[in-house]
Protein backbone atom coordinates (compact mmCIF):
# COMPACT_ATOMS: atom_id res chain seq x y z
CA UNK A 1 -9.01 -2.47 -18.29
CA UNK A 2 -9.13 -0.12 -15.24
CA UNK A 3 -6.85 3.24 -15.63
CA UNK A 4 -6.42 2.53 -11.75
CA UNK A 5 -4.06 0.07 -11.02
CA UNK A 6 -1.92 -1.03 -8.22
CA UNK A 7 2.17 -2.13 -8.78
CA UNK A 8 4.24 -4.37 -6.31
CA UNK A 9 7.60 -2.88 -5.34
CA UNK A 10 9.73 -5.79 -3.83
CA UNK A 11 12.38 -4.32 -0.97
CA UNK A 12 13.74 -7.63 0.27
CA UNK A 13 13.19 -6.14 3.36
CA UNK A 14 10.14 -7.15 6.15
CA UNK A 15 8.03 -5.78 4.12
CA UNK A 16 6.85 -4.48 0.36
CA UNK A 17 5.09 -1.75 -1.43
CA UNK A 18 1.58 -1.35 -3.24
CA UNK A 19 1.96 1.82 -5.24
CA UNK A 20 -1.43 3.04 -6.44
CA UNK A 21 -1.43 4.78 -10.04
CA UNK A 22 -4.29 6.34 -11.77
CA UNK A 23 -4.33 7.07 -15.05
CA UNK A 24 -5.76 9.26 -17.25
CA UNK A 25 -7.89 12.71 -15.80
CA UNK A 26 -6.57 11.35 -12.66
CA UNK A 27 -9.92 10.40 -10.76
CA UNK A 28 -10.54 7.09 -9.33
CA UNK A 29 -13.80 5.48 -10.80
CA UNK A 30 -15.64 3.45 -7.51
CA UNK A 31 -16.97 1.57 -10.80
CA UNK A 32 -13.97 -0.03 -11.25
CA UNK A 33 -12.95 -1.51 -7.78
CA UNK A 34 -14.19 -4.87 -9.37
CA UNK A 35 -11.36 -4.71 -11.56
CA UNK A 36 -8.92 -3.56 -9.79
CA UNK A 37 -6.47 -6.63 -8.59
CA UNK A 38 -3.58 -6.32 -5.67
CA UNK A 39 -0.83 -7.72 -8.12
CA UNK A 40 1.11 -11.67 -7.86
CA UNK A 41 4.26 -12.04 -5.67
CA UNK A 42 3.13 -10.63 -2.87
CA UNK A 43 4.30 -11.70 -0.30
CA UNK A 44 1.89 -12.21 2.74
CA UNK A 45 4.44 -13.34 5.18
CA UNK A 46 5.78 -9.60 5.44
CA UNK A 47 4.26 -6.10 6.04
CA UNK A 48 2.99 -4.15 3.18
CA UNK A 49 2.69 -0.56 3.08
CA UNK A 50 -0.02 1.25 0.45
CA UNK A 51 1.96 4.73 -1.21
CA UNK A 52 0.16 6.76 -3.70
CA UNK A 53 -2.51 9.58 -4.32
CA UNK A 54 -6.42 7.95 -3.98
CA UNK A 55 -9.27 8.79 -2.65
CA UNK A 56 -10.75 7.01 0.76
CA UNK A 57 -12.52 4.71 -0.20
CA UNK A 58 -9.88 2.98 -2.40
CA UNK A 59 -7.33 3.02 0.15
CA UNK A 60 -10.14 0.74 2.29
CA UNK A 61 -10.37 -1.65 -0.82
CA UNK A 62 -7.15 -2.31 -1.10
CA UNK A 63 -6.37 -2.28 2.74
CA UNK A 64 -8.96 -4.84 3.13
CA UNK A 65 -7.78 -6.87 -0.23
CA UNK A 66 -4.23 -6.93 2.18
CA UNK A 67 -5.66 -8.52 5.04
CA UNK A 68 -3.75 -12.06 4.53
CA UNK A 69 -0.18 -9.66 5.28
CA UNK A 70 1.22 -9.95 8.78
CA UNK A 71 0.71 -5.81 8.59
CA UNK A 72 -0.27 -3.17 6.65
CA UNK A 73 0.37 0.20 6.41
CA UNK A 74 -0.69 3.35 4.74
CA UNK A 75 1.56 6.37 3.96
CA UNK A 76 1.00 9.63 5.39
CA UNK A 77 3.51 11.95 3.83
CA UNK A 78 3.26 13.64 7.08
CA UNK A 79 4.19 10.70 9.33
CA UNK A 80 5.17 7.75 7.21
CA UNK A 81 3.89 4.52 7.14
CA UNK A 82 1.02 4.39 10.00
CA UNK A 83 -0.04 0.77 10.57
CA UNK A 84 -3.30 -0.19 10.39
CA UNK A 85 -3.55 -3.82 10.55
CA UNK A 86 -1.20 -6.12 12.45
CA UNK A 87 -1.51 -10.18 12.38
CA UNK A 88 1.24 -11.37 14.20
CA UNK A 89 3.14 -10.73 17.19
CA UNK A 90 6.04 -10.10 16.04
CA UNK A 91 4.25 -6.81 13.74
CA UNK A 92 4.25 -3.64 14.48
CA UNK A 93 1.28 -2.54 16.79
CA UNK A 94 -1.15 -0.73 15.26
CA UNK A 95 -0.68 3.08 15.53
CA UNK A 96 3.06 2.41 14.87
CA UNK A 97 4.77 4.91 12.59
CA UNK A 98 7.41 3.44 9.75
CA UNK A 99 9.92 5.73 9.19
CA UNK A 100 9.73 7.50 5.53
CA UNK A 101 13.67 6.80 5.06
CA UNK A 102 12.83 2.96 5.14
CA UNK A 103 11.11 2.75 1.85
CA UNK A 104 11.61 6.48 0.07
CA UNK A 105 14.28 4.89 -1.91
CA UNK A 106 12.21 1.70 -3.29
CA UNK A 107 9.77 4.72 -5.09
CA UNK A 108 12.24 6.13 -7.45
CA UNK A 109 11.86 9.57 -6.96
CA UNK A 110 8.14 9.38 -6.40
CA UNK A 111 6.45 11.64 -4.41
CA UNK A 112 5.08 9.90 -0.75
């Protein structure tokens, strides 16, 4: 079982949360990207933005893993959530900035 894993965090908004976790000394493994699985019940009809501490590479995984989503979105503590990836017209464009105050409070007190 992979100490990295990746959680669903439903909003019942337009779109939903993939919180990355790793576990353990707290450094991603590349040799378990096989393993890792983008959790059931997502929802690929809205937007999903990616929150959590990982390196590069997994962030591209799991970005690519969320292609069937109208959008996608990764968080920039900076920024918020920038999209990357937009399907449908009614998405927002790529380069569009989600504020932080639209999905702070699905993360519990978890740092973005």
């Amino acid at each position: 079982m992979p100490k990295t894993y990746v959680a669903l965090i439903q909003t019942g908004e337009d779109f939903q949360l993939l919180d990355i976790s790793i576990g353990g000394d707290g450094i991603a493994d590349p040799a378990e990207l096989s393993e890792i699985r983008i959790p059931d019940g997502v929802d690929w009809r809205k937007g999903v933005i990616i929150n959590g501490r990982g390196p590069i590479w997994l962030y591209a995984f799991i970005v690519h893993q969320c292609h069937p989503a109208v959008w996608v979105a990764v968080m920039d503590p900076r920024q918020g959530g920038v999209v990357v990836e937009a399907h449908h017209p009614n998405a927002p464009g790529v380069g569009s900035v989600i504020a932080v105050e639209r999905f702070q409070k699905y993360l519990r007190g978890k740092p973005v």
